[in-house]
Every structure is written in C-alpha cells, then in structure tokens.
Protein backbone atom coordinates (compact mmCIF):
# COMPACT_ATOMS: atom_id res chain seq x y z
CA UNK A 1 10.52 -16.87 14.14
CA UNK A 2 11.22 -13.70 15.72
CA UNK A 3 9.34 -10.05 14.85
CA UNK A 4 12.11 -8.76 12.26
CA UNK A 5 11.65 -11.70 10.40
CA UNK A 6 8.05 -11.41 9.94
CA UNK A 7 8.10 -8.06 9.16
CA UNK A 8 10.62 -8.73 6.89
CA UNK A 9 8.72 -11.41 5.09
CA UNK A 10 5.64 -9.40 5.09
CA UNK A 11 8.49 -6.14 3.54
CA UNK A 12 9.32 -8.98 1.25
CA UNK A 13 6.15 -10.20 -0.01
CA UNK A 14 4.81 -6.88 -0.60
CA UNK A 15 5.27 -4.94 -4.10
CA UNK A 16 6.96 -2.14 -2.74
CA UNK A 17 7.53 1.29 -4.72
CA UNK A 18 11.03 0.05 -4.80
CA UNK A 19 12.45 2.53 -2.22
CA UNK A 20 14.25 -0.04 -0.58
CA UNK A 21 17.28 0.20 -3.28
CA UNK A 22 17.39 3.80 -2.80
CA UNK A 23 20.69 5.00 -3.83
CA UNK A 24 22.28 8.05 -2.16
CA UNK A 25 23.47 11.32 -4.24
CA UNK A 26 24.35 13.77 -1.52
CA UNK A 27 25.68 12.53 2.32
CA UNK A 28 27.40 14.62 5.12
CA UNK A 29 27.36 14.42 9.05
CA UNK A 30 24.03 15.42 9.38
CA UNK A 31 22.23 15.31 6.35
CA UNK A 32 21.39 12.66 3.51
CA UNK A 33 19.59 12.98 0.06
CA UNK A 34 18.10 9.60 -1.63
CA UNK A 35 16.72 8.85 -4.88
CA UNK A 36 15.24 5.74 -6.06
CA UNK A 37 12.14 4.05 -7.73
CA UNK A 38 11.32 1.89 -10.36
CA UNK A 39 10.51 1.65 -14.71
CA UNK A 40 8.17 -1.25 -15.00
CA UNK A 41 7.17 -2.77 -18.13
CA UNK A 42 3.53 -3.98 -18.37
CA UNK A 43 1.52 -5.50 -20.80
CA UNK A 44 -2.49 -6.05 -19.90
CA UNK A 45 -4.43 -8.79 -22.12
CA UNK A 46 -8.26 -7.56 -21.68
CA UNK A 47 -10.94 -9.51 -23.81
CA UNK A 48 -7.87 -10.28 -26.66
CA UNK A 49 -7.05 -6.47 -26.13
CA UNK A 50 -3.50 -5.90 -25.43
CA UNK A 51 -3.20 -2.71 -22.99
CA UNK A 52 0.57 -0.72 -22.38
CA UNK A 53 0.32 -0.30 -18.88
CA UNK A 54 4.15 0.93 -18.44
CA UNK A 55 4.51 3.11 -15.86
CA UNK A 56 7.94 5.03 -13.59
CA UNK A 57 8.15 5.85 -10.88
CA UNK A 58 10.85 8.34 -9.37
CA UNK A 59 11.31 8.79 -5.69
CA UNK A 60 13.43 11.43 -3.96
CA UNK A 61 14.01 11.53 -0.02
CA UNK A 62 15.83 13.74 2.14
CA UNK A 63 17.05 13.74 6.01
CA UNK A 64 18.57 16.62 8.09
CA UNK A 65 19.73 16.11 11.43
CA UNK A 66 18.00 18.89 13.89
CA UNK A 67 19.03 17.55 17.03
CA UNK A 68 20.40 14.32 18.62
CA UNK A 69 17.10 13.02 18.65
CA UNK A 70 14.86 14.91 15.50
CA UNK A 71 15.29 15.08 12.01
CA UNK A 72 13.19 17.30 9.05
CA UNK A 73 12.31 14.81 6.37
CA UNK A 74 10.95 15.76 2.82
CA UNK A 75 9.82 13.34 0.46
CA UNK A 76 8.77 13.84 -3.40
CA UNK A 77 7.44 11.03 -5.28
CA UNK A 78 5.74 11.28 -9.43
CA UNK A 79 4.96 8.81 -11.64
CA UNK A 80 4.77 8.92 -15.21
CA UNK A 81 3.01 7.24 -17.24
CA UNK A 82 2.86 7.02 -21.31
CA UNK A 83 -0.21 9.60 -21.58
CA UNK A 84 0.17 11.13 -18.07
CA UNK A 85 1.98 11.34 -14.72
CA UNK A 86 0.72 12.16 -11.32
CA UNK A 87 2.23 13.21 -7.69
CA UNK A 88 1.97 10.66 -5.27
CA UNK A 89 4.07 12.11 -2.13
CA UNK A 90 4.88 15.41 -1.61
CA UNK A 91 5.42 16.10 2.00
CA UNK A 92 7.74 17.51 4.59
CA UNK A 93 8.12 17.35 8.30
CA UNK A 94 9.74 15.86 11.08
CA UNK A 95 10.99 12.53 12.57
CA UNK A 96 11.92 11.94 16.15
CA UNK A 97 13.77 8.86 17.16
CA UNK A 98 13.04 7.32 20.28
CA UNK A 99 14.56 4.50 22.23
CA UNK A 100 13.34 1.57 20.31
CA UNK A 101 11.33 2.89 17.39
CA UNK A 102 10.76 6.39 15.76
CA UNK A 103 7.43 8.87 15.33
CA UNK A 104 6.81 11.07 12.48
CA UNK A 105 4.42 14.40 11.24
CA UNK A 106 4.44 15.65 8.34
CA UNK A 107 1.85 17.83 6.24
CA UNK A 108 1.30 17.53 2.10
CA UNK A 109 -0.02 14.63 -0.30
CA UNK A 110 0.64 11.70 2.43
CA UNK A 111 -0.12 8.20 2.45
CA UNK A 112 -3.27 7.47 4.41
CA UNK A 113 -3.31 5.45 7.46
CA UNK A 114 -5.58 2.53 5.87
CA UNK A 115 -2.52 0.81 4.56
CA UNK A 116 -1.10 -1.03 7.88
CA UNK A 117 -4.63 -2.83 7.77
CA UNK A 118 -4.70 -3.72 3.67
CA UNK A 119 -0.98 -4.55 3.45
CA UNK A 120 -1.55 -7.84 4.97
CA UNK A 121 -3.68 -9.05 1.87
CA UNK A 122 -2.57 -6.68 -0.90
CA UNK A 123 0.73 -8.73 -1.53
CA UNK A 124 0.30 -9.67 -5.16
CA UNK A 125 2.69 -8.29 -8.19
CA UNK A 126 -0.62 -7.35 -10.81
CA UNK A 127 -4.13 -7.85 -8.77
CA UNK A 128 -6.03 -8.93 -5.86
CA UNK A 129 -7.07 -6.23 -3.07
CA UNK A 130 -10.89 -6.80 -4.10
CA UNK A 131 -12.17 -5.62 -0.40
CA UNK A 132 -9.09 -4.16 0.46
CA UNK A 133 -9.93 -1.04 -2.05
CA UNK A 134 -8.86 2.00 0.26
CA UNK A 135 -10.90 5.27 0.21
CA UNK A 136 -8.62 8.20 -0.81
CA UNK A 137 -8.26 9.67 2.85
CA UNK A 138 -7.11 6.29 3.87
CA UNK A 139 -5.09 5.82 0.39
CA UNK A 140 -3.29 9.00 -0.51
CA UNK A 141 -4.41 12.10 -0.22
CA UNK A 142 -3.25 16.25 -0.68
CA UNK A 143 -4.06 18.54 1.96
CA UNK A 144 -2.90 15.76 5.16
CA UNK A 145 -1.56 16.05 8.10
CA UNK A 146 -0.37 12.60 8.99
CA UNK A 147 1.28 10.88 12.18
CA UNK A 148 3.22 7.70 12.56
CA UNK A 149 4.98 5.22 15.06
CA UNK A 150 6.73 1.98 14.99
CA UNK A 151 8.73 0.62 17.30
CA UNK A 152 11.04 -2.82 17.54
CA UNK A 153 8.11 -4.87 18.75
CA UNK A 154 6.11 -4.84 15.71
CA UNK A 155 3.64 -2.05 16.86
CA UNK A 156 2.69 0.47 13.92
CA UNK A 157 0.32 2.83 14.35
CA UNK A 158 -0.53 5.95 12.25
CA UNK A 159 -3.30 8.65 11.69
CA UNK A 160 -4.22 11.50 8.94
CA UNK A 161 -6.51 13.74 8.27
CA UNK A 162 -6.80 16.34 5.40
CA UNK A 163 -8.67 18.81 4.15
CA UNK A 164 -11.30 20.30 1.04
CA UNK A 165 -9.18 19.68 -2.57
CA UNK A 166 -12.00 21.88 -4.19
CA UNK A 167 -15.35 23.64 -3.75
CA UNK A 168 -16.78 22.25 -6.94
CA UNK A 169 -19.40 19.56 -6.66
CA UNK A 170 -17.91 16.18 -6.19
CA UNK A 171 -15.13 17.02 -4.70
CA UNK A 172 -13.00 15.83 -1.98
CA UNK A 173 -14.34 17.98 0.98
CA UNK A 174 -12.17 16.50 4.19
CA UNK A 175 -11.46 13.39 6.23
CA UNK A 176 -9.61 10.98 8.23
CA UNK A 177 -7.81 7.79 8.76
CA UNK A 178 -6.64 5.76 11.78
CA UNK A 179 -5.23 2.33 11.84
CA UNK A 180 -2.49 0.37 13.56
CA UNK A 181 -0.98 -3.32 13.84
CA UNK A 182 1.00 -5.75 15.99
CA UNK A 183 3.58 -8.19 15.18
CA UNK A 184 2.22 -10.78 18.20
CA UNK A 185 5.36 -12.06 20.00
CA UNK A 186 7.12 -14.63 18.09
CA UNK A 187 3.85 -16.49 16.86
CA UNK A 188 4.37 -15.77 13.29
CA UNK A 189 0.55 -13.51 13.84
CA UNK A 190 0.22 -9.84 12.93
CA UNK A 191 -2.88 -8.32 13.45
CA UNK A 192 -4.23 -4.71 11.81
CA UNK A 193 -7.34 -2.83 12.53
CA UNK A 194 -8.83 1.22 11.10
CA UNK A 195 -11.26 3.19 10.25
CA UNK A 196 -11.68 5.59 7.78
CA UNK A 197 -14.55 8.65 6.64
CA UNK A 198 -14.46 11.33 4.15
CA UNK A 199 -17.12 13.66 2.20
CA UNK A 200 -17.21 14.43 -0.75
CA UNK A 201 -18.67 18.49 -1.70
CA UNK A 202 -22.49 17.65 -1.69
CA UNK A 203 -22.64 14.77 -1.23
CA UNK A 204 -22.95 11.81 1.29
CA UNK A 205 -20.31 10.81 3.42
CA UNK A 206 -18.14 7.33 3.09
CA UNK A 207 -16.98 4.68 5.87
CA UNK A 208 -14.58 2.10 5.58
CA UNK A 209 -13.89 -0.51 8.61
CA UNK A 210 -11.31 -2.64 8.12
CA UNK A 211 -9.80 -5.86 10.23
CA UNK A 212 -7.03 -8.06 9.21
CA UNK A 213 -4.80 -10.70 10.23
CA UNK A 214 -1.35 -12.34 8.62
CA UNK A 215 0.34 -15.66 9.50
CA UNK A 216 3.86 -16.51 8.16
CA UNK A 217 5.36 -19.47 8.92
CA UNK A 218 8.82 -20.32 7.26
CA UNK A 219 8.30 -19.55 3.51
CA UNK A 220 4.35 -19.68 3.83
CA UNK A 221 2.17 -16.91 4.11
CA UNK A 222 -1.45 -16.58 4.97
CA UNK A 223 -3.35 -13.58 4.96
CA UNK A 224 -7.23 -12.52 5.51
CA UNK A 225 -8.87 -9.14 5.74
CA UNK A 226 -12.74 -8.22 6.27
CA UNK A 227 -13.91 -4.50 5.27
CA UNK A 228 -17.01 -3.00 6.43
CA UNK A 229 -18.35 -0.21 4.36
CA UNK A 230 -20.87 2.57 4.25
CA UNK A 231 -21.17 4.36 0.77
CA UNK A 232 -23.92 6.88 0.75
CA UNK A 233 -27.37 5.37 1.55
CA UNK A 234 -25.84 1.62 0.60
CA UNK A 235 -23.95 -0.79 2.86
CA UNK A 236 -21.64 -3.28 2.11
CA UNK A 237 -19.68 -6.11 3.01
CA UNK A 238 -16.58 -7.77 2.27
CA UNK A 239 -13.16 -9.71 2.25
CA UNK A 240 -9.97 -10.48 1.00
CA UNK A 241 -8.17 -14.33 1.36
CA UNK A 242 -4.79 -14.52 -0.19
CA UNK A 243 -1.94 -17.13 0.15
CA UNK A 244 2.41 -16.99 -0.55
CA UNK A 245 5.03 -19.10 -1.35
CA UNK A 246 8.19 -18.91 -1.54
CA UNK A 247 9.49 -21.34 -3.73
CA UNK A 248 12.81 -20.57 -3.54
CA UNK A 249 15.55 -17.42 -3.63
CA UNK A 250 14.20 -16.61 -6.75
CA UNK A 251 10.33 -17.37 -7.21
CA UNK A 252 7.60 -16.46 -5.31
CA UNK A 253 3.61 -17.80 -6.22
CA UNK A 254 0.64 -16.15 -4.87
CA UNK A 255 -3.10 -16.93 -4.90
CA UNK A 256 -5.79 -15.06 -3.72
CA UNK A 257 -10.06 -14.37 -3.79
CA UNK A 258 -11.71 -11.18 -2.64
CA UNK A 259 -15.58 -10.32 -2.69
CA UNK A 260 -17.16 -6.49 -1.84
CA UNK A 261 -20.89 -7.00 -1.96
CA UNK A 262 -23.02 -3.79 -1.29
CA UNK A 263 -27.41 -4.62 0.18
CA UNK A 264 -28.18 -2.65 -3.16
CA UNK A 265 -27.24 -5.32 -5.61
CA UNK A 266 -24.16 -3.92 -6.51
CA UNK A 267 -21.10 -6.75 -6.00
CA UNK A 268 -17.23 -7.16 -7.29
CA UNK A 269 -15.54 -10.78 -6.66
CA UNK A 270 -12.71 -12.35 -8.17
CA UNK A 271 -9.96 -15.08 -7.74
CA UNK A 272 -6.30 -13.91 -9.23
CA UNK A 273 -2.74 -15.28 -9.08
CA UNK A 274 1.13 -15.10 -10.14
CA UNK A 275 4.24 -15.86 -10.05
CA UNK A 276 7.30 -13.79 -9.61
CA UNK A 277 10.84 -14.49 -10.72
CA UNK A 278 13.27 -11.97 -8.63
CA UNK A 279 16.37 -12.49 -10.09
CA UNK A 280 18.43 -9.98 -7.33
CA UNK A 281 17.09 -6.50 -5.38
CA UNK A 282 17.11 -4.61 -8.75
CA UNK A 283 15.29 -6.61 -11.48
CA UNK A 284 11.97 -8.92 -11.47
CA UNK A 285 9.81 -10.55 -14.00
CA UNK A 286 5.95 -11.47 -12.95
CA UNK A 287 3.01 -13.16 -14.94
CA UNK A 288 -0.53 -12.88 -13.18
CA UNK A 289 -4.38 -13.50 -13.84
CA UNK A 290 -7.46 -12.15 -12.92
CA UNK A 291 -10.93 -13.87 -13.40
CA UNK A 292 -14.03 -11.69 -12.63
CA UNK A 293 -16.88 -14.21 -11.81
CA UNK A 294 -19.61 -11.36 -11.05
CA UNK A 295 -18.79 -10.80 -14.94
CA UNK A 296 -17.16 -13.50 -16.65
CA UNK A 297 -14.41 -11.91 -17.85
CA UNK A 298 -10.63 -12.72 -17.60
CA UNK A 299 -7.22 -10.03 -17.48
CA UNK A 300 -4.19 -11.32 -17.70
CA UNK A 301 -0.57 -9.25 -16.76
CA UNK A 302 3.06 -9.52 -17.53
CA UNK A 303 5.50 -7.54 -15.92
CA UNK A 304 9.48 -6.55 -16.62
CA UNK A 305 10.41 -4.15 -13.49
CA UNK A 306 13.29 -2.55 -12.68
CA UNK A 307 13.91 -1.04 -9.65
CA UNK A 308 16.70 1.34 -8.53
C-alpha cells in the first residue's frame, strides 16, 4: 500500500463537507472559481422524539494565479439550517506551491489545526468523536491566522492562532493550535499529534493534548486517539477507538467507543455505529446509533445526503 492510497482511504472514510465534487462556474489561464457542498436530510430519534436535523451546506472557492509559484485563495463557506445558518469559513490568503507539496496563510474564520490529530477517529456518518471533541481554537474559529503544509510523503502540518471575538464575559478572548501527522512509509500507519489553549474573557484557560494513530490495511481501518485535557481547575482524560469496513463499492460499516472522564466526577462515554450506502460521488444514504452508558439513553440517525 503506498501513501496516496492511505490518504485516500482515510479522504474516503471521512464525512467530508462534500468539497470534493466541487463543480467549477468561472475558469481562465490563471484563475478558477468553485462552488460545491451538500443538502442532507436528517432525521434524529431521541427518547421516541423525532428531531429534523436537515441541514446545507454551500461552499464557494476561488484561485488566482500570482506568480509561477503563488496563488491568492479565498474561501466562503455557510450553512443553513431550518431555524438558523452560520459561517463556517470565511478566509483569504495565499498558497505557494513547492516541489512536492504546497504551504498556505490565510487570515478570517479558519479551521483550527486540531483536526489532522481527530480525523483519524472522527470517521463516522452521524456520531462518535467522544474524546476527540475539539476546543474552538483548534475547531474553527474567527479572528485566525492559520498556516499549513503537506507534501507527497504524507507529512501535514498546520498552526493557528486568533484573537478576542468579544469583551463581554465569557467570551472567546484568544488562542492557538498546532498539530501535524505522517503517513509512515508504506506501512499502512499514520500518526498525528497537537496541542491546543484558549481563554475565555474572565475566565480560566483550556488545554487540549491530543495523540493519535490510524492503520489501514486493504478495506480495513483501525483508528485510536487519546486526549489530554485541562478545563479550568478540573483535569481529564480520555479516548476514542473506532473501526471501518468496506464492504464493498457501495457500503461502508463503522463501529466505534469513546470515553472523556474529568478527576471532578464529571464523565461522557458511549459506543455508536452505521452503515453507509454510497451509491456514486454525489448521493449517500446512512443509518447510525448512539448508546450513552454514563446515562442510559439511546439516539438513533438516518441520513439522505446529497452532495454537489
């Protein structure tokens, strides 16, 4: 197995925003506008409570060419939901490609850098990432200033930080986010590690260590994740294990169990799993389960998305 298929397995596995059908509405020799994103159907069964969960998403991208080797890059993503939408990239900046990868920066409402660590276990189409919870400067976040690389050999690494949102108590006050990973060799092994520390206006700071490791090996995937975590004057503790399959060109099965258990008594811990049918690149149907031993309680999920 060679690094572009495992990170293409890993690309497949993942549920992606969709981006990767991203049709084009405006080409020329040196620049390119995109659009693309998904309308997802989803209906949530909570203690014999059936919850519309439908959401869209709409995704526009755009490259310029500067020079042979830089480009400026602006992305713009909202979703929309029945009730109420939200931003969740809005950023512009540059990308420089280099001899066998690229580098970006860019400044607005960026992904944080947390993500290369938690992707390896946060896989499944409805739940799962119990440990793998990001805090928002490692998440998504206004205000950032954000770098990335990635090269050919499987090395991703990628840092943010951003600024106050507000002055008003409670809210987001500053922070940062490093992280990175490494396809290793032709093992089938990728490995992630970051870190991650914000403050809130008033109040205590957070800290969020994170480790994780995947394995794929033909249409198996393996994936395991342990967070460290500092939350004002408490201290917790967790992971995430989750396996794939690949059944065949069209269904995919996923199982997974995270726990996040803080020295104060406070604790979250669940098994959850699926199966998704993904009849071609555009549409997908999913069914998934959550059980919430700490509480007893049971959610179940299906899903009708379309992607474009």
């Amino acid at each position: 197995m060679n690094r572009n298929k495992l990170v293409l397995g890993l690309l497949c596995l993942a549920s992606t925003s969709g981006a990767v059908n991203a049709a084009s509405i405006y080409k020329a020799d040196d620049s390119k506008l995109e659009i693309g994103g998904r309308i997802e159907a989803r209906a949530e069964n909570r203690d014999h409570d059936i919850s519309d969960l439908s959401r869209t998403r709409v995704k526009i991208s755009g490259e310029t060419k500067l020079t042979d080797t830089i480009s400026g890059i602006g992305v713009f993503e909202q979703e929309f939901k029945a009730k109420s939408e939200k931003t969740r990239h809005l950023y512009v900046g540059i990308k420089a490609f280099l001899d066998n990868g690229y580098a970006t920066l860019v400044y607005g409402k960026t992904d944080g850098s947390m993500s290369a660590v938690t992707d390896l276990t946060d896989i499944q189409a409805a739940y799962g990432a119990i440990a793998a919870d990001k805090f928002k400067v490692g998440k998504r976040v206004a205000n950032s200033i954000a770098a990335t690389y990635a090269n050919d050999s499987g090395t991703t690494l990628s840092a943010n930080y951003a600024g106050a949102e507000g002055k008003a108590k409670g809210d987001f006050d500053g922070g940062f986010s490093i992280a990175g990973s490494q396809v290793i060799a032709d093992s089938g092994l990728i490995a992630g590690i970051g870190y991650a520390k914000q403050a809130k206006v008033e109040k205590k700071s957070k800290q969020q260590f994170d480790i994780g490791l995947g394995y794929q090996l033909d249409k198996l995937y393996l994936g395991a994740l342990y967070t460290k975590q500092k939350v004002k004057d408490k201290t917790g503790n967790g992971y995430d294990l989750v396996a794939a399959y690949k059944i065949n060109s069209t269904y995919k099965a996923t199982i997974g169990f995270g726990e996040l258990h803080f020295d104060k008594g406070d604790a979250t811990r669940a098994v959850n799993t699926d199966i998704t049918a993904k009849w071609n690149k555009q549409f997908r149907t999913y069914a998934a389960i959550n059980y919430d031993t700490v509480n007893n309680t049971v959610q179940e999920m299906i899903g009708v998305r379309y992607d474009f």
